[in-house]
C-alpha atoms as a PDB file:
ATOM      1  CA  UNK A   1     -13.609 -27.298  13.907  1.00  0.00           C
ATOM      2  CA  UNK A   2     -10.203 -26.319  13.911  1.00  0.00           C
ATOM      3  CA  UNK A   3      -8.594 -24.365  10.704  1.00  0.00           C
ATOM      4  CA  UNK A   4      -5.017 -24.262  10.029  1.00  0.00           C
ATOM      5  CA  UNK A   5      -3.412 -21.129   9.619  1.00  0.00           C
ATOM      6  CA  UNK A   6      -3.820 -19.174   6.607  1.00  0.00           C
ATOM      7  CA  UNK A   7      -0.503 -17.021   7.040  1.00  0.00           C
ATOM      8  CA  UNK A   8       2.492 -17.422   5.226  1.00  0.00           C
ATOM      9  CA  UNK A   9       5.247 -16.389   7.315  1.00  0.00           C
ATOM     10  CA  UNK A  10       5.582 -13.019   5.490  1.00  0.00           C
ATOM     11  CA  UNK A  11       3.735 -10.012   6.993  1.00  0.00           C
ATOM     12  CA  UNK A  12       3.377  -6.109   5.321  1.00  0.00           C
ATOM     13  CA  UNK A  13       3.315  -2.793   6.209  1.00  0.00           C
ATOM     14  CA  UNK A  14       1.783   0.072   4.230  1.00  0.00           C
ATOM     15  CA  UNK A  15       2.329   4.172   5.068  1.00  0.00           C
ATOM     16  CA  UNK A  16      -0.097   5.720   4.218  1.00  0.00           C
ATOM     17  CA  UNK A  17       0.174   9.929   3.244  1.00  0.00           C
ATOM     18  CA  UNK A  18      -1.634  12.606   1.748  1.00  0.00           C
ATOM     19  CA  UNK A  19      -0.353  16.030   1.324  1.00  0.00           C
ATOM     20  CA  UNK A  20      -2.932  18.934   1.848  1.00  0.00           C
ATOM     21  CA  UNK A  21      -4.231  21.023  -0.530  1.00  0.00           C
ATOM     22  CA  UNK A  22      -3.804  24.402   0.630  1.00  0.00           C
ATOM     23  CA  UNK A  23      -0.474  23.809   2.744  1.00  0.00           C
ATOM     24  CA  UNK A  24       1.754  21.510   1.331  1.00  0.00           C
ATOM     25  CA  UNK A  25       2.096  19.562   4.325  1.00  0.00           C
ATOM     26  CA  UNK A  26       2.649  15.867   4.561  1.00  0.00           C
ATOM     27  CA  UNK A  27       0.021  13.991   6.927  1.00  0.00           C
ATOM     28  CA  UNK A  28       0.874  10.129   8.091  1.00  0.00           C
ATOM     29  CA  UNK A  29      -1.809   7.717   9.073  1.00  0.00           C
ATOM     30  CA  UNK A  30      -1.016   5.714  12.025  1.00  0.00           C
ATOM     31  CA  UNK A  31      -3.724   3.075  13.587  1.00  0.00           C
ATOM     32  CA  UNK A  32      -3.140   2.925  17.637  1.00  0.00           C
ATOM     33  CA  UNK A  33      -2.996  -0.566  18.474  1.00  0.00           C
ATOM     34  CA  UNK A  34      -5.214  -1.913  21.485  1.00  0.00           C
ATOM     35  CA  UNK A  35      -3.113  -2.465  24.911  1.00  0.00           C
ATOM     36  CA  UNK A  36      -2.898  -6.407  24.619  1.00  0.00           C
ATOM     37  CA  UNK A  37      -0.979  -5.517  21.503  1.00  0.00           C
ATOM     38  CA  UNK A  38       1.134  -3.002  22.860  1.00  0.00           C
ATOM     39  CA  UNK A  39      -1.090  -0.240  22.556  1.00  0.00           C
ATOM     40  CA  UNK A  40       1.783   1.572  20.012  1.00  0.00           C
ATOM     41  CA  UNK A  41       1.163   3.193  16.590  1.00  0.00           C
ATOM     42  CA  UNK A  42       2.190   2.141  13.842  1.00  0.00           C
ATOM     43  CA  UNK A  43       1.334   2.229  10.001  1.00  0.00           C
ATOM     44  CA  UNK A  44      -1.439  -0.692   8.526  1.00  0.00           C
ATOM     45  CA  UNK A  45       0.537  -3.898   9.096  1.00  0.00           C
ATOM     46  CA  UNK A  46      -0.734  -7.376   8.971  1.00  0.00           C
ATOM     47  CA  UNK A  47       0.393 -10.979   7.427  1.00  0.00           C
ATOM     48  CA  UNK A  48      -0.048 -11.842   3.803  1.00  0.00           C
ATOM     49  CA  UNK A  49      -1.974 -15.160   3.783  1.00  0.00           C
ATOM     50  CA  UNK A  50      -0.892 -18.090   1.822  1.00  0.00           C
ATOM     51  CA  UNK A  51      -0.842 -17.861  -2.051  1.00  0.00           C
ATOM     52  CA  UNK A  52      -1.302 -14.103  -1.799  1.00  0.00           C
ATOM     53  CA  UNK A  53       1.285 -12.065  -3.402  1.00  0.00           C
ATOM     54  CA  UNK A  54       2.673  -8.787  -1.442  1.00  0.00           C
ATOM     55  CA  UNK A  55       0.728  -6.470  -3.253  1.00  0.00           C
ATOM     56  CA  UNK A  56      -2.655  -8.279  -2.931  1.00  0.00           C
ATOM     57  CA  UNK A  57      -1.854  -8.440   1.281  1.00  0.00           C
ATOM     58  CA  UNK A  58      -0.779  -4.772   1.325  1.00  0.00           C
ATOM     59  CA  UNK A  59      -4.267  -3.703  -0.551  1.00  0.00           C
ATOM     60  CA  UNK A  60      -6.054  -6.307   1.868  1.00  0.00           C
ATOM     61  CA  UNK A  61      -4.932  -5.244   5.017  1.00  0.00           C
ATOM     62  CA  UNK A  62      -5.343  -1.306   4.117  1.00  0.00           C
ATOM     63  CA  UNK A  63      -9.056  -1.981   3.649  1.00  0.00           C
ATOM     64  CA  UNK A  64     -10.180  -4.429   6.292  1.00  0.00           C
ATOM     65  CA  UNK A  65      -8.081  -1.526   8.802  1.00  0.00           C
ATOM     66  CA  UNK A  66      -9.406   1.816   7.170  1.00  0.00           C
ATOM     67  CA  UNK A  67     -11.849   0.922   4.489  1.00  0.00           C
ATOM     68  CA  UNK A  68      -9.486   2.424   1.723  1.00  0.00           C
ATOM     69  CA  UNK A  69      -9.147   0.848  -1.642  1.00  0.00           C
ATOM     70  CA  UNK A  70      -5.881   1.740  -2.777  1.00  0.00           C
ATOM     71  CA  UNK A  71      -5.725   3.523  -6.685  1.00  0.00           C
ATOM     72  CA  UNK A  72      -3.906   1.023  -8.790  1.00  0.00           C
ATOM     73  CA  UNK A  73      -0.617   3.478  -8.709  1.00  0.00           C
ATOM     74  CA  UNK A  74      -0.821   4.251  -5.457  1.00  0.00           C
ATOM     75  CA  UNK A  75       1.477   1.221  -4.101  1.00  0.00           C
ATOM     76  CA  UNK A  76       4.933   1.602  -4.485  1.00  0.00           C
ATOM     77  CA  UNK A  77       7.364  -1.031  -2.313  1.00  0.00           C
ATOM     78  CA  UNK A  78      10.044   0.912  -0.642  1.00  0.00           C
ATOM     79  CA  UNK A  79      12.084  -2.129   0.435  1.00  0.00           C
ATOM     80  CA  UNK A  80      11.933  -5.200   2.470  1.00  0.00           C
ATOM     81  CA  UNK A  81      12.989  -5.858   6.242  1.00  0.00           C
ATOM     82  CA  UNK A  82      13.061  -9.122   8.719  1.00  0.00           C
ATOM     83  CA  UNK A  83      13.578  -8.250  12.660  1.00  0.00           C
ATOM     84  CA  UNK A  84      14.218 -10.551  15.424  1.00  0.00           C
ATOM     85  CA  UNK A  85      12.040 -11.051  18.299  1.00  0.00           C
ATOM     86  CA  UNK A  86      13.588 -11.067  22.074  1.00  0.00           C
ATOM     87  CA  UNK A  87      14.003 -14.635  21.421  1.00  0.00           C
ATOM     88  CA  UNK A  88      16.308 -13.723  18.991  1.00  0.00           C
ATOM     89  CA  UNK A  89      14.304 -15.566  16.124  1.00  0.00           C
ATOM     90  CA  UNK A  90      13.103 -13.970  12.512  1.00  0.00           C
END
């Protein structure tokens, strides 16, 4: 059986930080994507399914890729973005 897609056009991306205790210093979490997907790093990304709002797919997609569960304060949305692919379509 065939399912239709469950994505809704609209994907997310979530930094995650933490600053250490002792030094101050900022550390970034990037997730090294496998070689058929480019095999880059980048932050937890994914697509917010259909009838989920932003916040709900950001939380989502940080647990299913590190098994975090995200402190009710601890999403903040910095802004919003669209790109083009070499196609030259959003």
């Amino acid at each position: 059986v065939l399912m239709g897609s469950r994505k809704s056009g609209l994907k997310v991306q979530v930094h995650l930080w933490r600053r250490e205790a002792f030094t101050g210093r900022v550390l970034w979490l990037v997730l090294q994507r496998r070689r058929r997907k480019g095999d880059l790093w980048q932050p937890v990304t994914g697509n917010v399914e259909i009838g989920e709002e932003l916040d709900a797919g950001a939380r989502r997609e940080v647990l299913e890729e590190t098994g975090l569960t995200l402190a009710p304060e601890g999403l903040q949305e910095a802004g919003a973005f669209e790109f083009e692919n070499a196609k030259g379509q959003r």
